[in-house]
N, C-alpha and C. Protein backbone atom coordinates (compact mmCIF):
# COMPACT_ATOMS: atom_id res chain seq x y z
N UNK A 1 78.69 97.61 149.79
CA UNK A 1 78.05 96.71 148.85
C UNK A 1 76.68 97.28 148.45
N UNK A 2 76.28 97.48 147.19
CA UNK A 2 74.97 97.81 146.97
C UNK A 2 74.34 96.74 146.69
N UNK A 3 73.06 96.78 147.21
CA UNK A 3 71.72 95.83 147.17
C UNK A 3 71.49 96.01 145.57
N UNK A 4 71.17 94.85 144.78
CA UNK A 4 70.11 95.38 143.09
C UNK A 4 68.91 95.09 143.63
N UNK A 5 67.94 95.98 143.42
CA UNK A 5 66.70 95.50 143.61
C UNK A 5 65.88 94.25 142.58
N UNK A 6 65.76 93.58 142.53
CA UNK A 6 65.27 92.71 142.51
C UNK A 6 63.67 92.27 141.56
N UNK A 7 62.89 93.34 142.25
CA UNK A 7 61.38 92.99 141.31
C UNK A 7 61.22 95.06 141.27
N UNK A 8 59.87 95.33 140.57
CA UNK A 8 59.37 96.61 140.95
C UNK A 8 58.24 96.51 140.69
N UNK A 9 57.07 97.40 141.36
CA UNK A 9 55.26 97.19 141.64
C UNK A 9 55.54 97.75 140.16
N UNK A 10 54.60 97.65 139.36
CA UNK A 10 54.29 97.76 137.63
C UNK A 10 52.53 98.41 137.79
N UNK A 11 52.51 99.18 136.84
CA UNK A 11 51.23 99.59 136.71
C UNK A 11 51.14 100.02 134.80
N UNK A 12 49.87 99.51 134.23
CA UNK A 12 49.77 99.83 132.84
C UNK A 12 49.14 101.38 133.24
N UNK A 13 49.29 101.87 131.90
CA UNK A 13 48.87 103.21 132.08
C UNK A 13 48.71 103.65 130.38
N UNK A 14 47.23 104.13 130.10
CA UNK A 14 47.13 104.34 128.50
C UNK A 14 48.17 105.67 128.14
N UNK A 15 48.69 105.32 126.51
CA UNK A 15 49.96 106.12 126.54
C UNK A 15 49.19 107.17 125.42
N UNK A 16 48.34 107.57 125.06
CA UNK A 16 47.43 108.34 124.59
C UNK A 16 47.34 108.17 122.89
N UNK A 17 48.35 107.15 122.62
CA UNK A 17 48.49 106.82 121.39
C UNK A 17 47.84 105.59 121.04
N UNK A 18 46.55 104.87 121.75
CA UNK A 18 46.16 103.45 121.39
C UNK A 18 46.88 102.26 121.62
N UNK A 19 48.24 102.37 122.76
CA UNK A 19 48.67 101.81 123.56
C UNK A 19 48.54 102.31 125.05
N UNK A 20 49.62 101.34 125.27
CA UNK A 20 49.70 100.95 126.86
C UNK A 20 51.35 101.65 127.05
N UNK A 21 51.70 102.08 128.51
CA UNK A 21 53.14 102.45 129.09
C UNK A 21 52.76 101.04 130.56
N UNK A 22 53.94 100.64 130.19
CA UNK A 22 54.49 99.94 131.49
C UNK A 22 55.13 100.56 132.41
N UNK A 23 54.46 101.21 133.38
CA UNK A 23 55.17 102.30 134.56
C UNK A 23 55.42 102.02 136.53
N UNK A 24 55.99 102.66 136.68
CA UNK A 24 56.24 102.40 138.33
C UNK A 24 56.65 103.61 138.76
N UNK A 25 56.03 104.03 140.14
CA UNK A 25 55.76 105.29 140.89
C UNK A 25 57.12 105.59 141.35
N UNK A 26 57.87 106.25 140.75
CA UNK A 26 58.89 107.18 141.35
C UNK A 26 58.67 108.41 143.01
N UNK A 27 57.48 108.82 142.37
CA UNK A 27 57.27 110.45 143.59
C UNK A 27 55.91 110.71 143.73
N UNK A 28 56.08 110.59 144.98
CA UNK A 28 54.17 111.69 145.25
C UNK A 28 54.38 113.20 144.50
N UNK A 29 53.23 113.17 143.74
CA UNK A 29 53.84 114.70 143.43
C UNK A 29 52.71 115.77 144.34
N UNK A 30 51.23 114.94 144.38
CA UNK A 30 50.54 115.60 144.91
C UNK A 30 49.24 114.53 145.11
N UNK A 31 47.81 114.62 145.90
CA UNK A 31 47.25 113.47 146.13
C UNK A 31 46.92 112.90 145.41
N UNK A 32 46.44 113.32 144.24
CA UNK A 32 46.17 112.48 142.88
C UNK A 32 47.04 112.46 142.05
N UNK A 33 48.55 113.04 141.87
CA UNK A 33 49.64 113.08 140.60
C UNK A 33 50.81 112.58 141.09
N UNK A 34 51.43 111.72 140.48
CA UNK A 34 52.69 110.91 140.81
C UNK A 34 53.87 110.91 139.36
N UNK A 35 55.12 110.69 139.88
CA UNK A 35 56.03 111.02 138.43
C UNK A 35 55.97 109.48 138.50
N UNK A 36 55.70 109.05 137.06
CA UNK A 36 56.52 107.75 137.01
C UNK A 36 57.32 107.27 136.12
N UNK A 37 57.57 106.22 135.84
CA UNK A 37 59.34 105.56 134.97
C UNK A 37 58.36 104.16 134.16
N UNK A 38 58.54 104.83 132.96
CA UNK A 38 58.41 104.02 131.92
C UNK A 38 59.22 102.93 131.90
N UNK A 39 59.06 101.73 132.01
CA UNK A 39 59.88 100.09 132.04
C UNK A 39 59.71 99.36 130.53
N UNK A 40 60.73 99.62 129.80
CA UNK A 40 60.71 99.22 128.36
C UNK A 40 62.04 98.40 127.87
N UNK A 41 62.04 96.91 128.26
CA UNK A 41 62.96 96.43 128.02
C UNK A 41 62.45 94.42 128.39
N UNK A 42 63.59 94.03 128.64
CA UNK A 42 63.39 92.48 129.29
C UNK A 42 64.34 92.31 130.34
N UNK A 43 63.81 91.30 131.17
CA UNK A 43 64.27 90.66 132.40
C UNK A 43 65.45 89.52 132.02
N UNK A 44 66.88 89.46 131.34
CA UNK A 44 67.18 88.13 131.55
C UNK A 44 67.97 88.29 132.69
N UNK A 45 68.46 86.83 132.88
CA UNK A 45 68.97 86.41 133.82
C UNK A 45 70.31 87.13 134.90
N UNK A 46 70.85 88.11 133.92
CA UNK A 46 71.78 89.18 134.68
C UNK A 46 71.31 90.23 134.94
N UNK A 47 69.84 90.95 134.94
CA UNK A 47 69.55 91.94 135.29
C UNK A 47 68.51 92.36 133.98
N UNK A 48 67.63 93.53 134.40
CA UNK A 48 67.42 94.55 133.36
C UNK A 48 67.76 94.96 132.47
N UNK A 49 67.27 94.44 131.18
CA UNK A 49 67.69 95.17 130.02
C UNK A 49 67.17 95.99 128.75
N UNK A 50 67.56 97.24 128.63
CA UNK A 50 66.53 98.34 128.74
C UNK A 50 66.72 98.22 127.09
N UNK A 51 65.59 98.78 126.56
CA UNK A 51 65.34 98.84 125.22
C UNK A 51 65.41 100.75 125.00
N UNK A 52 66.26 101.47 124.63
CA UNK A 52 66.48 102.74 124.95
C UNK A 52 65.09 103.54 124.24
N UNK A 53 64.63 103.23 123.47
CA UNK A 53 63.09 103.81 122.99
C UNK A 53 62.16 104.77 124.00
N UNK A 54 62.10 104.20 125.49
CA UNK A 54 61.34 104.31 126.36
C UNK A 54 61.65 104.23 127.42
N UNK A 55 62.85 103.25 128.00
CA UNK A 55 62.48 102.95 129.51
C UNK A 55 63.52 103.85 129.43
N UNK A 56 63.22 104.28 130.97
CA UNK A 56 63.50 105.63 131.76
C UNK A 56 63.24 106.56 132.10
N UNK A 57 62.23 106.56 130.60
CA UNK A 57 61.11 107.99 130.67
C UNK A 57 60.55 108.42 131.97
N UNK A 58 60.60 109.73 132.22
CA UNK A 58 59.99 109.85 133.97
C UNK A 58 59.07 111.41 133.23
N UNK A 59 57.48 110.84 133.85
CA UNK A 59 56.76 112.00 133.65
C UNK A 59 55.66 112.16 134.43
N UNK A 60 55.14 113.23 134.86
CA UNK A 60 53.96 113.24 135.87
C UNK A 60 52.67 112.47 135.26
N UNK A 61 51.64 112.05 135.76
CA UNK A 61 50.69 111.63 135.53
C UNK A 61 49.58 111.49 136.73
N UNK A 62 48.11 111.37 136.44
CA UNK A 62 47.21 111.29 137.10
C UNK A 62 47.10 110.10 138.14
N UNK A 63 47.21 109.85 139.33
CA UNK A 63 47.14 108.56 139.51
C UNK A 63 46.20 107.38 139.83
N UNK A 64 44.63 108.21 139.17
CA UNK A 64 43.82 107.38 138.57
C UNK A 64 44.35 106.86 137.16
N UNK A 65 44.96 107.13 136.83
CA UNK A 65 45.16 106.36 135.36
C UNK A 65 46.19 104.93 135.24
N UNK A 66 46.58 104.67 136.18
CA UNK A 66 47.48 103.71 136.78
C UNK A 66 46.04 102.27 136.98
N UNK A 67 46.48 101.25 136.33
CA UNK A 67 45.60 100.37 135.83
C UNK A 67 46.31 99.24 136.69
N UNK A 68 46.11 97.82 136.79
CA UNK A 68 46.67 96.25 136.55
C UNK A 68 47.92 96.29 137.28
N UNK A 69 48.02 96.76 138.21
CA UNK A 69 49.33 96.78 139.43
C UNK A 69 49.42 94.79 139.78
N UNK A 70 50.90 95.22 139.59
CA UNK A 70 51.59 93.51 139.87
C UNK A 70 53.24 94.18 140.02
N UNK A 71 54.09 92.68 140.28
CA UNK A 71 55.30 92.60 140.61
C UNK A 71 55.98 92.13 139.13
N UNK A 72 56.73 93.53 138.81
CA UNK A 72 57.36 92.75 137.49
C UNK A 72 58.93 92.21 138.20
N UNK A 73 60.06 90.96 138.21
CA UNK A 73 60.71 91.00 138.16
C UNK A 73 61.60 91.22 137.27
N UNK A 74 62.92 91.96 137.99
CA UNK A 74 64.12 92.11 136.84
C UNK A 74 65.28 91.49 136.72
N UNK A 75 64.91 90.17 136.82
CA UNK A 75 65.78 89.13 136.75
C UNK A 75 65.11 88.01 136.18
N UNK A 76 65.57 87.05 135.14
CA UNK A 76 65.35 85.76 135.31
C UNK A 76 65.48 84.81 136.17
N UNK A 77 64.68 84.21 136.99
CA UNK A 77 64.67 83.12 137.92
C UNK A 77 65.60 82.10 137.51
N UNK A 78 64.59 81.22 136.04
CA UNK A 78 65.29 79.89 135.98
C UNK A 78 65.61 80.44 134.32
N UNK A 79 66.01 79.36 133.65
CA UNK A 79 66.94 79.57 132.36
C UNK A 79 65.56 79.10 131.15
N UNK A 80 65.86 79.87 130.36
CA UNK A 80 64.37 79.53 129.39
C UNK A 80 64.73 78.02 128.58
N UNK A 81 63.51 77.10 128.82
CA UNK A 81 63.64 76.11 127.46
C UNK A 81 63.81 76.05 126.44
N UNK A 82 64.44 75.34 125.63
CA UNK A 82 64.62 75.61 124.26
C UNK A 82 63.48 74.73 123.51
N UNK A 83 62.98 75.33 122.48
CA UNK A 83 62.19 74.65 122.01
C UNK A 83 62.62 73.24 121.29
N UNK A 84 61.95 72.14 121.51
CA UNK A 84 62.09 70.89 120.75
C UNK A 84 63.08 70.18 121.25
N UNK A 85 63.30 70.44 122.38
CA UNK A 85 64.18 69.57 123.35
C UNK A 85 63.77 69.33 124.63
N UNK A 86 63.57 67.90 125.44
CA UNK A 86 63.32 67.20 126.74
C UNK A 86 64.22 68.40 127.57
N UNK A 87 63.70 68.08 128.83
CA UNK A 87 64.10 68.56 129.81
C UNK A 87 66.17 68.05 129.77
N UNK A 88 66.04 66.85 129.50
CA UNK A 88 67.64 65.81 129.48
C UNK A 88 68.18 66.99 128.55
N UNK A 89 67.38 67.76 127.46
CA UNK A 89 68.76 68.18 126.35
C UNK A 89 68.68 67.59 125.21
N UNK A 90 68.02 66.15 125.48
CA UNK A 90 67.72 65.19 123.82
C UNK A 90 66.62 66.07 122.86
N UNK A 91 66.80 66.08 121.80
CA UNK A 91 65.85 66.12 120.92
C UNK A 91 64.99 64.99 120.93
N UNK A 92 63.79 66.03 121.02
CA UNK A 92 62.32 64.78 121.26
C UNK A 92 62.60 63.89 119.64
N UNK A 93 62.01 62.85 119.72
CA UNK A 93 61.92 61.61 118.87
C UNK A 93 60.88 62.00 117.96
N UNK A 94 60.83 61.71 116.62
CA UNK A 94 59.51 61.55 115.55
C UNK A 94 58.58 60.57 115.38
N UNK A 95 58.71 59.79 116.30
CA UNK A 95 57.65 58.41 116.52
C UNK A 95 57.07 58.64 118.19
């Protein structure tokens, strides 16, 4: 049986173009350089789903440049609300 992992540590990292890469540490490469994996997609409820543009990308980098470390999960927990409807499912009222 394989385990899915579940969440992964996230780190922003400037992508030299006036954005941001959403990344996570694959490999020590050396004390300051690590390969990491570009995360470019959304979390629903069956797993990871990758937007092919980006995520997967694996490239060395400095690992001072690794910013805002948190837990991204890759799953949806609970099921998203729909807008303009009660918790019941009714459409809210106009009075």
């Amino acid at each position: 049986m394989r385990l899915e992992r579940r969440s992964v540590d996230i780190f922003d990292m400037p992508s030299g173009t006036g954005g941001s890469f959403t990344v996570s540490v694959v490999e020590e490469v050396a004390a300051d350089r690590v390969r990491v994996r570009v995360w470019y997609g959304r979390a629903p409820a069956l797993g990871w789903e990758a937007w092919k543009d980006w995520d997967g990308y694996t490239f060395e980098a400095e690992r001072a440049a690794l910013t805002n470390q948190r837990t991204m999960p890759l799953f949806r927990t609970r099921p998203r609300r729909r807008r303009g409807l009660h918790r019941t499912g009714h459409e809210r009222s106009q009075y």
